[in-house]
N, C-alpha and C. Protein backbone atom coordinates (compact mmCIF):
# COMPACT_ATOMS: atom_id res chain seq x y z
N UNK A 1 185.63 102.15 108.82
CA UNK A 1 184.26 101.68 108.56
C UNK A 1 184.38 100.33 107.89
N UNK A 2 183.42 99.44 108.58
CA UNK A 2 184.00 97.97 107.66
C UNK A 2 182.95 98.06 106.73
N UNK A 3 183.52 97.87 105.37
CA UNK A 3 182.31 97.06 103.83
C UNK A 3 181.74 96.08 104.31
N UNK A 4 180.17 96.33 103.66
CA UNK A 4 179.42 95.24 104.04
C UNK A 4 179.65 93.98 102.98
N UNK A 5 179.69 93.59 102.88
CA UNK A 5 179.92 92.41 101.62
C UNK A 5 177.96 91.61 101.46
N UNK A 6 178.04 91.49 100.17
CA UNK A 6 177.05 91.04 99.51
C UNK A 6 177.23 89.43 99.20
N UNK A 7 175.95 88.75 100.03
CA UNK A 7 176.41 86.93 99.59
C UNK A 7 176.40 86.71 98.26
N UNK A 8 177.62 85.62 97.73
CA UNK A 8 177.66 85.36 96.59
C UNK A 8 176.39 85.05 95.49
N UNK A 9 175.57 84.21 96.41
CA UNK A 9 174.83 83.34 95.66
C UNK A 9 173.46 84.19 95.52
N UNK A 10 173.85 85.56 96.48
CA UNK A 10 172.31 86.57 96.03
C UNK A 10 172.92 87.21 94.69
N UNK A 11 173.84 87.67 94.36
CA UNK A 11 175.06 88.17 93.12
C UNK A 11 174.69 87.11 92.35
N UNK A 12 174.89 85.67 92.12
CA UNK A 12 174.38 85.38 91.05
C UNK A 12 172.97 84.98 90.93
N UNK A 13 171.88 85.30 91.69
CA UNK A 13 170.34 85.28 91.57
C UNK A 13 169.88 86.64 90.53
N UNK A 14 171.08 87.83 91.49
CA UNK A 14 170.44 88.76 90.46
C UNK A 14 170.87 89.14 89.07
N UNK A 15 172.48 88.44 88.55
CA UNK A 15 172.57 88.31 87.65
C UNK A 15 171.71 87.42 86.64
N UNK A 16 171.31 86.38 87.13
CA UNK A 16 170.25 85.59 86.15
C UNK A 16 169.22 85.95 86.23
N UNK A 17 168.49 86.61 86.82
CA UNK A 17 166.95 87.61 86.53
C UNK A 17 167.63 88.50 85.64
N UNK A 18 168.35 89.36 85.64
CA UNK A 18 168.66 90.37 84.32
C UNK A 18 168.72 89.54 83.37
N UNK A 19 169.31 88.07 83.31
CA UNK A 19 169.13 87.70 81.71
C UNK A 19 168.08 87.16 81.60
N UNK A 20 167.08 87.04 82.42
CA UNK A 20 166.42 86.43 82.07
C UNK A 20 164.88 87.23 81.19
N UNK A 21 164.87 88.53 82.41
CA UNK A 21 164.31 89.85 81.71
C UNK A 21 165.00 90.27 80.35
N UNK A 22 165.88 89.95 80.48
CA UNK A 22 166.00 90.19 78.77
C UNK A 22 166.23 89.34 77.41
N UNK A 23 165.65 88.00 77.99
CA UNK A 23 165.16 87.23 76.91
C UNK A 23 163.96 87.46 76.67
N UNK A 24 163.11 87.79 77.59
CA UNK A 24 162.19 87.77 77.87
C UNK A 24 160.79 89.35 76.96
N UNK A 25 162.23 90.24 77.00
CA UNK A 25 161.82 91.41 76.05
C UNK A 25 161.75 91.02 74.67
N UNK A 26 160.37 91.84 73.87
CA UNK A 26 160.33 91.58 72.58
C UNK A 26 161.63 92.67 71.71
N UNK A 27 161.87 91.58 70.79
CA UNK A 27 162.71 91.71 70.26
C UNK A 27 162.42 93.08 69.10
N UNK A 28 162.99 94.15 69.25
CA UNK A 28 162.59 95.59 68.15
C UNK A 28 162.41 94.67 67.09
N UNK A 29 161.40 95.49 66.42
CA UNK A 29 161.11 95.00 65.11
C UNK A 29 161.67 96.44 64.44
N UNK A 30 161.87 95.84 63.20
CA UNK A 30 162.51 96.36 62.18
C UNK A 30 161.34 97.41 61.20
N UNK A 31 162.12 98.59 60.91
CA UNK A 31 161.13 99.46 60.59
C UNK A 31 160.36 98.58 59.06
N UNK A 32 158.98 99.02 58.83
CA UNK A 32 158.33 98.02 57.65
C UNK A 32 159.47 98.29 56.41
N UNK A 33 159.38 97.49 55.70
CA UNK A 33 159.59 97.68 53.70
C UNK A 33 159.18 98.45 53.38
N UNK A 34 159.56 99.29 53.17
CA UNK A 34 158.88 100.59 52.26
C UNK A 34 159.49 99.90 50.70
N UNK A 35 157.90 100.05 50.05
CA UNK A 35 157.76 99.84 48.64
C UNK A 35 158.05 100.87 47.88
N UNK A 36 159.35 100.25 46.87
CA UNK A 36 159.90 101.15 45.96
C UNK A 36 158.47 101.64 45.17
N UNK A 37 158.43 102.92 44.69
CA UNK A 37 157.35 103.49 43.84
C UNK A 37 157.62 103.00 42.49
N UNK A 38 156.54 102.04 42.15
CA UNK A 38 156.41 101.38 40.52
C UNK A 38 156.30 102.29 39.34
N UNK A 39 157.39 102.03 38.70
CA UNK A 39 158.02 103.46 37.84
C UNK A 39 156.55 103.22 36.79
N UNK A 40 156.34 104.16 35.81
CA UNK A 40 154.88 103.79 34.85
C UNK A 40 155.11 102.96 34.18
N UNK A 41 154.31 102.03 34.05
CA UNK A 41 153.75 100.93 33.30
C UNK A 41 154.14 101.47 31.87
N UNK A 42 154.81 100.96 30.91
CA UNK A 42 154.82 101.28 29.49
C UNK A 42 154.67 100.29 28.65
N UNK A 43 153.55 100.30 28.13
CA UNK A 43 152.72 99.76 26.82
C UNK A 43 153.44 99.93 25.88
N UNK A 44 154.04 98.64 24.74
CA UNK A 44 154.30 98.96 23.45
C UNK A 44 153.22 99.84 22.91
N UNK A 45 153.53 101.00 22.04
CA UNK A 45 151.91 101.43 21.32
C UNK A 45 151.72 100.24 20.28
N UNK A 46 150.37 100.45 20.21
CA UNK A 46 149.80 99.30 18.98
C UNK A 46 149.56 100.07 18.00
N UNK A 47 149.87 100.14 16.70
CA UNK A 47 148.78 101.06 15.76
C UNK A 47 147.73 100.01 15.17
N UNK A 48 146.48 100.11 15.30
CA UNK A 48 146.09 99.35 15.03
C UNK A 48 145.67 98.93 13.37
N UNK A 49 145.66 97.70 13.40
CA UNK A 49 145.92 97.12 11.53
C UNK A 49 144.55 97.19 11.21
N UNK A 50 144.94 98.17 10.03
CA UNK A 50 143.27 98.04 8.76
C UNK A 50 143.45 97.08 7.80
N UNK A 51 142.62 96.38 8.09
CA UNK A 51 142.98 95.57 6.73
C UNK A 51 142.12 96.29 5.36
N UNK A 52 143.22 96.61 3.89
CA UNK A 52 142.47 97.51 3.21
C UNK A 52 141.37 96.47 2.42
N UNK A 53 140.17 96.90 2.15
CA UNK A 53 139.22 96.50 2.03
C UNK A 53 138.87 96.92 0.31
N UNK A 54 138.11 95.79 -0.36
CA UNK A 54 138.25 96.15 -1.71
C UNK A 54 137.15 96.60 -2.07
N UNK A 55 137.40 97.66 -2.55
CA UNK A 55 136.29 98.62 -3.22
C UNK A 55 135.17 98.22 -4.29
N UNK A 56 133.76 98.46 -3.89
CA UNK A 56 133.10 97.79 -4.55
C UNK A 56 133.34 98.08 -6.18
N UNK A 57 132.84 97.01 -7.66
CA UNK A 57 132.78 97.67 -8.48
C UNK A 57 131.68 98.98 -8.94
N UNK A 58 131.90 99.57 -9.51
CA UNK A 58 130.04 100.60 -9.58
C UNK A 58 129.54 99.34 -10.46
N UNK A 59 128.02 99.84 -10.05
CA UNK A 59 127.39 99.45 -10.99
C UNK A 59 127.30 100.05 -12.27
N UNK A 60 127.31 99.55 -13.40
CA UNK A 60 127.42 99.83 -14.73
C UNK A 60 125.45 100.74 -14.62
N UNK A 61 125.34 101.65 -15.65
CA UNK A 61 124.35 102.29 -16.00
C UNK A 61 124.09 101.87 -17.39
N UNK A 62 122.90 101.92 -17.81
CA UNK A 62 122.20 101.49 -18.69
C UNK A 62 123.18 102.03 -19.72
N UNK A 63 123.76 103.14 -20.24
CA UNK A 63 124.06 103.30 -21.15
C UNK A 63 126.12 102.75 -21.22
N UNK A 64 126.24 102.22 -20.25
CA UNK A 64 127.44 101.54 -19.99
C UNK A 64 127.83 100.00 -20.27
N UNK A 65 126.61 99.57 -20.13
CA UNK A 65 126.52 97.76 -20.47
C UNK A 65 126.63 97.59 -21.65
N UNK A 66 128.11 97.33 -21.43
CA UNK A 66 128.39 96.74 -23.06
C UNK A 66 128.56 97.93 -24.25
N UNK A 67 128.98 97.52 -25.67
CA UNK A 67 128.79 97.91 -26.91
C UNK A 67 127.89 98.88 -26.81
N UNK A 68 127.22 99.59 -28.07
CA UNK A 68 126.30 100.81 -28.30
C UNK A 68 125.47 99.39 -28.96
N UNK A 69 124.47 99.48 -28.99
CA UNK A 69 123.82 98.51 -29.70
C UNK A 69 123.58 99.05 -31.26
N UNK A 70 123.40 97.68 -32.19
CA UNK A 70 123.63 98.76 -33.68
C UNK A 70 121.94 99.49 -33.50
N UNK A 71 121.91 100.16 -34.96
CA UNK A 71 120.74 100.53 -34.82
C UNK A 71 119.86 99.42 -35.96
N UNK A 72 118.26 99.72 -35.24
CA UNK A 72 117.35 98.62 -35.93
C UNK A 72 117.13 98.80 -37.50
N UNK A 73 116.54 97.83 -37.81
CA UNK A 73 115.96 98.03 -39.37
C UNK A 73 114.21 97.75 -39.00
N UNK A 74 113.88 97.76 -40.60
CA UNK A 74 112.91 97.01 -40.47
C UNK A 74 112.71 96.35 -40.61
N UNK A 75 113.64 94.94 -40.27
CA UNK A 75 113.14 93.57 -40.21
C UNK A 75 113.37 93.14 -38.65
N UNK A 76 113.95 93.96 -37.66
CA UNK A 76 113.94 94.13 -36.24
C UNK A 76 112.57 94.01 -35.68
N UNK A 77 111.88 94.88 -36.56
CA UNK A 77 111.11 95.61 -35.70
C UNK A 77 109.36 95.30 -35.92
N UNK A 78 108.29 95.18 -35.20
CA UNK A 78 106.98 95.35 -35.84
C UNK A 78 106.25 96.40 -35.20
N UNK A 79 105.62 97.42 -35.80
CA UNK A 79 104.54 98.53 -35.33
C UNK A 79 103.32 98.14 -35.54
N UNK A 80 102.55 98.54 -34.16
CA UNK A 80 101.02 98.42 -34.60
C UNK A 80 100.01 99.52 -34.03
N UNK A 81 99.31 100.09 -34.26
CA UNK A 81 98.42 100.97 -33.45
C UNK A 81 97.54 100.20 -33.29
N UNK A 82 96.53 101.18 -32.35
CA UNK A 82 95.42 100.96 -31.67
C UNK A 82 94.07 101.67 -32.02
N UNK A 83 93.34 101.61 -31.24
CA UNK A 83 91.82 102.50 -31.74
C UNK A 83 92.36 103.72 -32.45
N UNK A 84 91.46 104.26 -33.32
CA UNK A 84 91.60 106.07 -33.80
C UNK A 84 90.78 106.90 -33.27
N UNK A 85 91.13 107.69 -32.34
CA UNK A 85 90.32 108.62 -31.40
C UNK A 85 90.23 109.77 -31.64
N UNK A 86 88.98 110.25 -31.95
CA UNK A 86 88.86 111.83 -32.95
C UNK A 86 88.84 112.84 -31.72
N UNK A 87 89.67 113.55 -31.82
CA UNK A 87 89.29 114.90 -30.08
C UNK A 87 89.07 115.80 -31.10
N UNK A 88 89.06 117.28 -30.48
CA UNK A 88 88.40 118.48 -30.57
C UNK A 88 89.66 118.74 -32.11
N UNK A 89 89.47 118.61 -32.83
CA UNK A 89 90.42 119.35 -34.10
C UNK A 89 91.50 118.31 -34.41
N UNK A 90 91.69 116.97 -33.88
CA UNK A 90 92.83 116.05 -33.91
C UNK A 90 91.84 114.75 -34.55
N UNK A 91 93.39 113.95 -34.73
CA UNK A 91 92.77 112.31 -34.44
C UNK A 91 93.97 111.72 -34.14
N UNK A 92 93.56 110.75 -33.37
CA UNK A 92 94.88 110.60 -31.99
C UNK A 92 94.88 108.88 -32.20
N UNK A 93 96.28 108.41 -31.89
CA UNK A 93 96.25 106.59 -31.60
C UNK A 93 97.66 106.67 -31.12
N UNK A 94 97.41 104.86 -30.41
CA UNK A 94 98.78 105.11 -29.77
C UNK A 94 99.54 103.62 -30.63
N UNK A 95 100.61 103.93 -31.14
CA UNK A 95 101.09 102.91 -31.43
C UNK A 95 101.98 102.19 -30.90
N UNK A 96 102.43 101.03 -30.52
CA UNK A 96 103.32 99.99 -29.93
C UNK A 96 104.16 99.60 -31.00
N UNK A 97 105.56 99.03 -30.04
CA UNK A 97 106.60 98.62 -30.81
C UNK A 97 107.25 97.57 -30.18
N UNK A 98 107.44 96.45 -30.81
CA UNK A 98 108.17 95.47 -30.31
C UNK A 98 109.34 95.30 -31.07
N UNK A 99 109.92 94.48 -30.73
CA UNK A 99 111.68 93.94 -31.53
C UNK A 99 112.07 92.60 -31.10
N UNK A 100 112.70 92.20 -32.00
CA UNK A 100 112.95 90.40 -31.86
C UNK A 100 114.66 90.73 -31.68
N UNK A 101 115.05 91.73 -31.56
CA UNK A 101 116.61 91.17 -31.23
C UNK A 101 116.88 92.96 -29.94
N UNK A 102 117.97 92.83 -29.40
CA UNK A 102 118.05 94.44 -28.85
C UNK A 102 119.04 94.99 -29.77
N UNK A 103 118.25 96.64 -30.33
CA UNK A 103 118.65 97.35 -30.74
C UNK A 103 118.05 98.97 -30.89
N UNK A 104 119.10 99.78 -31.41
CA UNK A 104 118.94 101.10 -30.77
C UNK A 104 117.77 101.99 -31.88
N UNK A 105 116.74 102.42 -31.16
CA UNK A 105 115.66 103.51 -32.75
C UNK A 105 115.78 105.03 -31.99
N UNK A 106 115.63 105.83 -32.64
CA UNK A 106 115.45 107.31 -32.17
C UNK A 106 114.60 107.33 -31.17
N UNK A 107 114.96 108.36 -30.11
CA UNK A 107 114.36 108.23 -29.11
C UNK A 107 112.40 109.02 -28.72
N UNK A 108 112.61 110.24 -30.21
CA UNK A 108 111.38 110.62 -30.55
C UNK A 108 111.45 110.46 -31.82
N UNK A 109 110.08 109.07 -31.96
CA UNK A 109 109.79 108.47 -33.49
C UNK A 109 109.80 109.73 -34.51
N UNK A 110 109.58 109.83 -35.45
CA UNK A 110 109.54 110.54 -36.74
C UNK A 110 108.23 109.34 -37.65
N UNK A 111 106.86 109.91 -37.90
CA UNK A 111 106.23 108.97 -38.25
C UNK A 111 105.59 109.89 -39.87
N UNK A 112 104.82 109.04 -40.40
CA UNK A 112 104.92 109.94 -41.76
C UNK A 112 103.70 109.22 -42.47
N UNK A 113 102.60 109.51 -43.42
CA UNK A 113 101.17 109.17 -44.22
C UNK A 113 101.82 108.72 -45.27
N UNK A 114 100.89 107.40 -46.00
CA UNK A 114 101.30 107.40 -47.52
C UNK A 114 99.88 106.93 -48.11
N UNK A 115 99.51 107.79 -48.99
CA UNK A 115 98.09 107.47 -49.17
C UNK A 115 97.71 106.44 -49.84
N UNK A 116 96.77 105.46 -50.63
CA UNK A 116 96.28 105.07 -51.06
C UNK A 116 97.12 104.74 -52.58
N UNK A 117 97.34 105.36 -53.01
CA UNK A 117 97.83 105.32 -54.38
C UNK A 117 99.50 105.25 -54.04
N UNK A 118 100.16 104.93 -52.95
CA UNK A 118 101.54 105.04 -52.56
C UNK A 118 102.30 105.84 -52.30
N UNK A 119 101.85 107.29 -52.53
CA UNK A 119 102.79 108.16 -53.03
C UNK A 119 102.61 109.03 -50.78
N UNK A 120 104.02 109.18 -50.24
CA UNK A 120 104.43 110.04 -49.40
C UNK A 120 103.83 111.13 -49.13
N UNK A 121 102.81 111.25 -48.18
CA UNK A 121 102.20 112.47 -47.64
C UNK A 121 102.98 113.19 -46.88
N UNK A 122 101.72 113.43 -45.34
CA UNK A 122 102.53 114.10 -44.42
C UNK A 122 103.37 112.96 -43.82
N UNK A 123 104.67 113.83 -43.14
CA UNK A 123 105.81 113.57 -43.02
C UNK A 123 105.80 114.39 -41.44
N UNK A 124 106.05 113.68 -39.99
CA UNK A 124 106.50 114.18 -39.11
C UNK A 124 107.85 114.23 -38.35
N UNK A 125 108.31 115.36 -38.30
CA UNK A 125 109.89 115.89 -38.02
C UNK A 125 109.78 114.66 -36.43
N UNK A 126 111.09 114.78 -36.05
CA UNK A 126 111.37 113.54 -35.10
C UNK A 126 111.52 115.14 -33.92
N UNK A 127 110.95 114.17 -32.69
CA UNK A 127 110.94 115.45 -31.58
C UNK A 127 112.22 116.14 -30.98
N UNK A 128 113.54 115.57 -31.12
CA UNK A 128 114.10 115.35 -30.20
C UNK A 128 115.67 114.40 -31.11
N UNK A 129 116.69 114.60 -30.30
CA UNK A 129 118.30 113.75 -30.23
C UNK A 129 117.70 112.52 -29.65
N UNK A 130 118.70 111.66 -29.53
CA UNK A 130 118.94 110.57 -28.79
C UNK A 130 118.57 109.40 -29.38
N UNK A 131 119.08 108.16 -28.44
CA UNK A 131 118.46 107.18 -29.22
C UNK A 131 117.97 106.18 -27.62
N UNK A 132 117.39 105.05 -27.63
CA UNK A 132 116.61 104.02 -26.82
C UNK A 132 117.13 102.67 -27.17
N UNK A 133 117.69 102.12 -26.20
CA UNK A 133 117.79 100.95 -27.17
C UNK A 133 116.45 99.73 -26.49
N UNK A 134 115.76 99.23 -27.41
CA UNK A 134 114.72 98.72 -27.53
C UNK A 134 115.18 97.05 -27.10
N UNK A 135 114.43 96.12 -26.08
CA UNK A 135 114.93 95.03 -25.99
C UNK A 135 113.67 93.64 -26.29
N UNK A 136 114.09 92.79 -26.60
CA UNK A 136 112.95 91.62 -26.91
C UNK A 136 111.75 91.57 -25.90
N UNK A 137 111.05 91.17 -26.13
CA UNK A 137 109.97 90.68 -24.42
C UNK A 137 109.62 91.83 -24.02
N UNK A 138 110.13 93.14 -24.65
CA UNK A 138 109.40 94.40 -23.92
C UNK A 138 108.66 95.38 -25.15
N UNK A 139 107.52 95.89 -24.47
CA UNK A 139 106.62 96.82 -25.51
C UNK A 139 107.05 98.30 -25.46
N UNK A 140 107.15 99.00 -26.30
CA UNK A 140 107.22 100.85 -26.15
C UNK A 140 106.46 101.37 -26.70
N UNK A 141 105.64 102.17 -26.48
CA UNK A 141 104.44 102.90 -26.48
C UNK A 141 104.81 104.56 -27.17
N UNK A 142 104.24 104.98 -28.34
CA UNK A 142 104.38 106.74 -28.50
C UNK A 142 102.69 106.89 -28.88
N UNK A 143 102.15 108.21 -28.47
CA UNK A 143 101.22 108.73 -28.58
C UNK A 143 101.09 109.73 -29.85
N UNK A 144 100.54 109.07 -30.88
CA UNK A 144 100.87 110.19 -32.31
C UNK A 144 99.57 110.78 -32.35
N UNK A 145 99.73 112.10 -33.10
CA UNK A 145 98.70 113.13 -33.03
C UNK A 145 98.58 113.58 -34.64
N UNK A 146 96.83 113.96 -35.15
CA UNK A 146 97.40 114.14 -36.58
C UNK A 146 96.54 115.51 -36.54
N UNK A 147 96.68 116.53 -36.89
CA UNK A 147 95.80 117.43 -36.87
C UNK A 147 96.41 118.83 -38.23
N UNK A 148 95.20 119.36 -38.30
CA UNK A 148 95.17 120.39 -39.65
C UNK A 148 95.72 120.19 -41.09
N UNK A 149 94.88 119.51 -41.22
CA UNK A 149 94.58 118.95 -42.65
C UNK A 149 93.71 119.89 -43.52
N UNK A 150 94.43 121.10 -44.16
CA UNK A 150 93.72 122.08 -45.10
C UNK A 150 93.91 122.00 -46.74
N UNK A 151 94.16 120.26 -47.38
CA UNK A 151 94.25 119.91 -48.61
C UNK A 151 93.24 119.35 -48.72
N UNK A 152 92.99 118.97 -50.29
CA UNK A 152 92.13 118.46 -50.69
C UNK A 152 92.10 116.85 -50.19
N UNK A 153 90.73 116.35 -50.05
CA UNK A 153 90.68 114.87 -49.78
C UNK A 153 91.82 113.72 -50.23
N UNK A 154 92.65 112.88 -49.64
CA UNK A 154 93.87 112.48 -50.19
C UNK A 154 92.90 111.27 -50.71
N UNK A 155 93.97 110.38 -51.43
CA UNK A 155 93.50 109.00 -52.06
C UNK A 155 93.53 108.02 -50.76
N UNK A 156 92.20 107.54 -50.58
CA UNK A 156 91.97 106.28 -49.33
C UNK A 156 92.74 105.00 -49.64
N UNK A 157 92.94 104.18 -48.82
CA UNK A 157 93.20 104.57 -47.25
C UNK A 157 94.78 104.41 -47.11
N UNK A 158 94.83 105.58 -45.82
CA UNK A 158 96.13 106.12 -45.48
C UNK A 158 96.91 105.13 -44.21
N UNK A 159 98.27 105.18 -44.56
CA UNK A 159 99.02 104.44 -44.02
C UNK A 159 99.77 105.32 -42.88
N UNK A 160 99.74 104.28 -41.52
CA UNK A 160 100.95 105.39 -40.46
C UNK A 160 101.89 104.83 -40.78
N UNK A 161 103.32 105.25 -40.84
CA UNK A 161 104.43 104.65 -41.39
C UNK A 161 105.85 105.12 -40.22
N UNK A 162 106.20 104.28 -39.34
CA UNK A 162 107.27 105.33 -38.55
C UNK A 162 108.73 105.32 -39.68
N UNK A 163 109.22 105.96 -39.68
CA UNK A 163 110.01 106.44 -40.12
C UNK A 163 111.63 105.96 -39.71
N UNK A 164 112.67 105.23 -40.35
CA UNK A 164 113.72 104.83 -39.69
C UNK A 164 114.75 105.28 -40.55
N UNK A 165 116.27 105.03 -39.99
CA UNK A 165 117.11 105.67 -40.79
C UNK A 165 117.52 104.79 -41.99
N UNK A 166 117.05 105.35 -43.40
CA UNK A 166 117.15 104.73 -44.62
C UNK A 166 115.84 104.33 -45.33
N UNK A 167 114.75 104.32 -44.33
CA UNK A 167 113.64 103.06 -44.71
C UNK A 167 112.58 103.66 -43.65
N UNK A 168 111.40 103.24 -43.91
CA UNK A 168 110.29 103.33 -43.56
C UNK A 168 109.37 101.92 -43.18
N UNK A 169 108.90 101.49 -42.15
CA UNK A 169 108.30 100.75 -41.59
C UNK A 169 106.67 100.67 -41.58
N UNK A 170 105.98 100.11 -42.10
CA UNK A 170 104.37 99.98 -42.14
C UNK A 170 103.59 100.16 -40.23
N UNK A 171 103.03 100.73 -39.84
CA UNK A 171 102.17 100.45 -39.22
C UNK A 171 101.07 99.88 -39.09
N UNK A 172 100.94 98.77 -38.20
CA UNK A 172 99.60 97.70 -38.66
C UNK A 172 98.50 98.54 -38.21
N UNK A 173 97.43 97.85 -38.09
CA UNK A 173 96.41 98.18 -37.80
C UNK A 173 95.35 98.89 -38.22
N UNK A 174 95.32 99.13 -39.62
CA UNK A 174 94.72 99.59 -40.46
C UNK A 174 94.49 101.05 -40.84
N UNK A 175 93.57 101.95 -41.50
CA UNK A 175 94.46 102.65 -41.90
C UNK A 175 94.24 103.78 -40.55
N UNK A 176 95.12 104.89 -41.30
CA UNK A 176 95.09 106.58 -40.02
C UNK A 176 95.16 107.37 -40.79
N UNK A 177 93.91 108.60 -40.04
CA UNK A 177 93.03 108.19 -40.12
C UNK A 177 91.74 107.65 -40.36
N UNK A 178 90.64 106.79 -39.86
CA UNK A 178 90.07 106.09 -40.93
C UNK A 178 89.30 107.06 -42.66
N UNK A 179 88.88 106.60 -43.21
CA UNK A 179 88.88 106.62 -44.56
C UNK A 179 87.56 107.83 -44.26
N UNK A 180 87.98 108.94 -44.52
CA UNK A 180 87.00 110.45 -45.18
C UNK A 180 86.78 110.76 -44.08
N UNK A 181 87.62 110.55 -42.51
CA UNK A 181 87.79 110.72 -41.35
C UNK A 181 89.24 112.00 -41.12
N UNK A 182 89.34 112.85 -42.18
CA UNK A 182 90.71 113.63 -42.08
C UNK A 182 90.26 114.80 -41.08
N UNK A 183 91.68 115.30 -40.44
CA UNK A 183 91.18 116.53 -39.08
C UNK A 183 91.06 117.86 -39.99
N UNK A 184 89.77 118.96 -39.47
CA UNK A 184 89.53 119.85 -39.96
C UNK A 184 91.02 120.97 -40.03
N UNK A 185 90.63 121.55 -40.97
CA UNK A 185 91.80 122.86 -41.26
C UNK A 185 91.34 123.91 -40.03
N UNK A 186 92.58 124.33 -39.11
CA UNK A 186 92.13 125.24 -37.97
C UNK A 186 93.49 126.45 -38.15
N UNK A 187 94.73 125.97 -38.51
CA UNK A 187 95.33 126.71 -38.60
C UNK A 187 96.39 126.59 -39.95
N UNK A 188 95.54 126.46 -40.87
CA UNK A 188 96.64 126.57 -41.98
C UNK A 188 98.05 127.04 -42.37
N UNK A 189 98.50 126.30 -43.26
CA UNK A 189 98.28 125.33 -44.24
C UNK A 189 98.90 124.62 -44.09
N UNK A 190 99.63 124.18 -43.63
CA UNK A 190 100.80 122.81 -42.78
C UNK A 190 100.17 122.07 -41.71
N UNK A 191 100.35 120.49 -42.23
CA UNK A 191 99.51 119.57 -41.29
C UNK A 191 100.47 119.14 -39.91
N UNK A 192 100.06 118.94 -39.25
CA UNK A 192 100.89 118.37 -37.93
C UNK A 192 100.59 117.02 -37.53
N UNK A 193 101.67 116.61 -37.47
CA UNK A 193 101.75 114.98 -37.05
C UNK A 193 102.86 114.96 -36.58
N UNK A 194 102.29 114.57 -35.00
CA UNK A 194 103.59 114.56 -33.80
C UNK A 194 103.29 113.86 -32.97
N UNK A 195 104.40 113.50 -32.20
CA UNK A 195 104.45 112.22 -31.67
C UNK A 195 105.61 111.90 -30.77
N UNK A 196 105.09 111.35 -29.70
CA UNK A 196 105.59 111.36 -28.08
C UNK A 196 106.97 110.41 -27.79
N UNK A 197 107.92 110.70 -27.64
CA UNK A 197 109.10 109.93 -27.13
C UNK A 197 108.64 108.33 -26.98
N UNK A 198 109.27 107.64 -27.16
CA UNK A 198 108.90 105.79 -26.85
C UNK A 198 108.73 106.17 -25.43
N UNK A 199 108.28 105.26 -24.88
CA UNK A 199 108.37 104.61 -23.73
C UNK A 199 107.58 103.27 -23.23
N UNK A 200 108.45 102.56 -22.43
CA UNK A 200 108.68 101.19 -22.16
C UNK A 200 107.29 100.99 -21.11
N UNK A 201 106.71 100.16 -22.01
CA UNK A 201 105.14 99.84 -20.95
C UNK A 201 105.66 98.36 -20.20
N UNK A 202 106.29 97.52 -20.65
CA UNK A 202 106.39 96.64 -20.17
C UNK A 202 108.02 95.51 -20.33
């Protein structure tokens, strides 16, 4: 049997179409990047800064400011009452107190009569402990009460006198109460004269 033989120049036609088909193919691409997994994020911790903050001072309270103040005399001090108001079995006034410097008086006055002829009547017990301390530019107010008067007519005219430690102080304003104006006897035989804690009117 004779071989057929194949022309040269068809042998190299079809060798250069195969290369040429395979320039001609896209070239594999490469599988994608796979992204490494981003390990966690780590934050320095912060603690966060207080700055310490300074504590207010207190406020001081009245009985904290400063020294104890001494206590007054009677050259501190001036008393004066007001009208004399007769009620049902009493006779009533209110007296005021000023002071030219600050200093400390009992906090329920102790006030006391001296009649006419000088001599120490009634005498009222002080209500109460404590003391107030009293300041310039301001007034204090007590409400004194005089009632049951079962002695004989005293010598005119009677003095209110508050009462301080050592000494005794005049009350202005003429006398208490007025003259053959004494409170009836209701519950004998001890007179009462009492009288209301200071307090600051102004």
């Amino acid at each position: 049997m004779t071989e057929r033989l194949v022309p040269r120049p068809l042998v190299r036609l079809v060798v250069l179409l195969g290369l040429v088909v395979g320039a001609c193919s896209p070239a594999p691409t490469g599988a994608p990047p796979t992204a490494s997994p981003a390990g966690p994020t780590t934050s320095a911790a912060t603690t966060p800064s207080i700055a310490p903050t300074a504590s207010a001072a207190p406020t001081p309270t009245a009985g904290e400011t400063g020294p104890a103040a001494a206590a007054c005399t009677g050259l501190d001090l001036k008393a004066s009452h007001g009208l004399v108001e007769g009620a049902a079995g009493s006779r009533e006034t209110e007296v005021i107190l000023v002071t030219a410097v600050a200093c400390a008086v009992p906090a329920s006055p102790a006030f006391g009569l001296r009649d006419g002829g000088g001599a120490a009547g009634v005498a009222g017990a002080p209500g109460g402990d404590g003391q107030v301390v009293v300041q310039p530019g301001s007034t204090y107010v007590s409400d004194v009460r005089f009632a049951n008067w079962c002695a004989a007519e005293p010598s005119y005219p009677l003095t209110l006198e508050l009462r301080l430690p050592g000494e005794t102080l005049e009350v202005t304003g003429g006398p208490f109460p007025e003259n053959g104006d004494m409170p009836p006897c209701t519950d004998g035989p001890t007179p009462e004269l009492i009288a209301t804690p200071w307090a600051q009117r102004s």
